[in-house]
N, C-alpha and C. Protein backbone atom coordinates (compact mmCIF):
# COMPACT_ATOMS: atom_id res chain seq x y z
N UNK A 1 -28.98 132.28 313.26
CA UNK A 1 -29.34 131.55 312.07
C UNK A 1 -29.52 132.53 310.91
N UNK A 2 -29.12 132.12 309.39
CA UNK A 2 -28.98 132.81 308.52
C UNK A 2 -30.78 132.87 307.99
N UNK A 3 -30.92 134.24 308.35
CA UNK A 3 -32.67 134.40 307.21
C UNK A 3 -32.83 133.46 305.71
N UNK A 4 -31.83 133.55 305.50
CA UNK A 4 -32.30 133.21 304.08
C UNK A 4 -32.44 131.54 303.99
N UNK A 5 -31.91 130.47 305.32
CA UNK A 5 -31.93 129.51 305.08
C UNK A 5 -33.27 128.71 304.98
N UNK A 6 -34.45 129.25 304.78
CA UNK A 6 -35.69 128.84 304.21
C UNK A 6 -35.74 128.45 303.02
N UNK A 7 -34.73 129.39 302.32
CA UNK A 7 -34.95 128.79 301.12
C UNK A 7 -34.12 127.74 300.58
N UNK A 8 -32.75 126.78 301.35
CA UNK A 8 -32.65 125.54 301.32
C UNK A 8 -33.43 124.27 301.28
N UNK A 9 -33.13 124.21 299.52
CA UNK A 9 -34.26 122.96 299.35
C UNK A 9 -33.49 121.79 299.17
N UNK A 10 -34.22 120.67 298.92
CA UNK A 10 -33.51 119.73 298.59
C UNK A 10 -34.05 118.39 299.65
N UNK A 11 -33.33 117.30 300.07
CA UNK A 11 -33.22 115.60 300.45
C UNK A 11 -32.14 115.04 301.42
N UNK A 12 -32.76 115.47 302.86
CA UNK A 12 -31.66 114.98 303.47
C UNK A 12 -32.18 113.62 304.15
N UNK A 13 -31.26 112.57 304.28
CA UNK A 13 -31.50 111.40 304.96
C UNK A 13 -32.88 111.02 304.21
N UNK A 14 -33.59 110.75 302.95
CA UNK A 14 -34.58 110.57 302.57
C UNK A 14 -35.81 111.20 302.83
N UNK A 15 -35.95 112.50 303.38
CA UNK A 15 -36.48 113.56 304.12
C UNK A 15 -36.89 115.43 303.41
N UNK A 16 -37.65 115.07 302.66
CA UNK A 16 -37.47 116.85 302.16
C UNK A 16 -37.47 117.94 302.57
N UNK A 17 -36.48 118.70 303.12
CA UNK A 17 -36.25 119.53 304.06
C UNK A 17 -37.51 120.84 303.89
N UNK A 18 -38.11 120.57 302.74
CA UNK A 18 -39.28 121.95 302.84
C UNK A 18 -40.13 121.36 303.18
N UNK A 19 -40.61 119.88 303.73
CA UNK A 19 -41.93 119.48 303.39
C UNK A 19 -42.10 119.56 305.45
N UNK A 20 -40.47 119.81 305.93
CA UNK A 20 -40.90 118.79 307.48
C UNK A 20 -41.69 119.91 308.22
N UNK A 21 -43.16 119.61 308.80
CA UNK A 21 -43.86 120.49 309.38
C UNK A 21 -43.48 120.78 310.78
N UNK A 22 -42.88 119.89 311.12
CA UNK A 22 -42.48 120.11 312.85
C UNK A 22 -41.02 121.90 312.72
N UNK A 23 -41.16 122.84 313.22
CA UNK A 23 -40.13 124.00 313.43
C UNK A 23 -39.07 123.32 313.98
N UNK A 24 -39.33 122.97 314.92
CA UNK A 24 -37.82 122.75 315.42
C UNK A 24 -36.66 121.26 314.67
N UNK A 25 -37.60 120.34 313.96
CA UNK A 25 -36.76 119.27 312.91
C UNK A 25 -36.73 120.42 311.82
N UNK A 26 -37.57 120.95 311.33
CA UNK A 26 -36.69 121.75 309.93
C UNK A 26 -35.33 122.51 309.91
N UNK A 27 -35.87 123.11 311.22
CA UNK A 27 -34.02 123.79 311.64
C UNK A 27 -33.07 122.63 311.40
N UNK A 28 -33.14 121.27 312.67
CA UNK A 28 -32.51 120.54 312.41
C UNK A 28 -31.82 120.27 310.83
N UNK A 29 -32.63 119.91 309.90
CA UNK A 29 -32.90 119.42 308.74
C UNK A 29 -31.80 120.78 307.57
N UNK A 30 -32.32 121.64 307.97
CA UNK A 30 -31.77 122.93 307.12
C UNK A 30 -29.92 123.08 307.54
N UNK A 31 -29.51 122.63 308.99
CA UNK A 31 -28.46 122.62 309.20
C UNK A 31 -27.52 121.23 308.53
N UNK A 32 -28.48 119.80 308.83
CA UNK A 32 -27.92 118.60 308.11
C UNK A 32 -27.85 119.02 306.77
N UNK A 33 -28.41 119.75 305.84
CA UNK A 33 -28.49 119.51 304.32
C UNK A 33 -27.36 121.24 304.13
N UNK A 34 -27.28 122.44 304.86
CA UNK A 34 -25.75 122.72 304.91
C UNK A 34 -24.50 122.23 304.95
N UNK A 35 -24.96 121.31 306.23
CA UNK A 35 -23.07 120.71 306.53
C UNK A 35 -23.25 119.71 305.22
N UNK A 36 -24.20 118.87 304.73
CA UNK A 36 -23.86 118.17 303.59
C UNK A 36 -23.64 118.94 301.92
N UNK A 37 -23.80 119.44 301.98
CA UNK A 37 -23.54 120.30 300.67
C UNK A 37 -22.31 121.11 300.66
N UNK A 38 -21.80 122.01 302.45
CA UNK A 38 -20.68 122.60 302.22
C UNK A 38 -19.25 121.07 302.32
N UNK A 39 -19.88 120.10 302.82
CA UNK A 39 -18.95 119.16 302.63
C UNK A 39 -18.58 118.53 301.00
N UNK A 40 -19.29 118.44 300.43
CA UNK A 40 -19.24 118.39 298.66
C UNK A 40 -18.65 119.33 298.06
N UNK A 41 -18.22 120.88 298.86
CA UNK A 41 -17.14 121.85 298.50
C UNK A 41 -18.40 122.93 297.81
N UNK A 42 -19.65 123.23 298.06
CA UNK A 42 -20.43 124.14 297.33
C UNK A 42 -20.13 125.08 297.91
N UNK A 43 -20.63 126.37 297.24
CA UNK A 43 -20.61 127.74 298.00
C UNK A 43 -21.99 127.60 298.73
N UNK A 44 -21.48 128.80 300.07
CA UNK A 44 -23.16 128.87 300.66
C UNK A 44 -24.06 129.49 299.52
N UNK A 45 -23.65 130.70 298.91
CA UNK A 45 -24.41 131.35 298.08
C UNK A 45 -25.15 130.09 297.34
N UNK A 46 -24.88 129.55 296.17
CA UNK A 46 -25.48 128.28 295.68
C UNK A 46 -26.44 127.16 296.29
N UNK A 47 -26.21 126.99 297.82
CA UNK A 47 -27.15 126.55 299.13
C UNK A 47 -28.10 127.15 298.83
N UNK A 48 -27.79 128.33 299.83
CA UNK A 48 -28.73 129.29 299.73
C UNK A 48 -29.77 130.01 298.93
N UNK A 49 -29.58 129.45 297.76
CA UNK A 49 -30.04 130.04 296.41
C UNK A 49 -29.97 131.78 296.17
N UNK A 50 -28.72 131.96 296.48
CA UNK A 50 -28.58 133.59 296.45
C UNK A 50 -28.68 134.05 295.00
N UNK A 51 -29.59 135.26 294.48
CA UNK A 51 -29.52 135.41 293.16
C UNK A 51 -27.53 135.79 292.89
């Protein structure tokens, strides 16, 4: 898993992927709101919030 994907923010399935306290649904959550964003054609960098 990529370190930096903590800092993927954002709304998946009506769900705010920073707010979910359970570890193992945020993983979940951080991977659904990747595959949905690289499916919209974004860069990871821009995901990711890479400076």
């Amino acid at each position: 898993m990529n370190p930096l994907r903590v800092l993927i923010k954002g709304v998946v399935c009506g769900i705010r992927v920073e707010d979910v306290e359970e570890p193992l649904m945020r993983e979940i959550r951080y991977l659904d709101k990747l595959i949905d964003e690289l499916a919209k054609g974004k860069s990871m960098g821009k995901i990711l919030r890479k400076q």
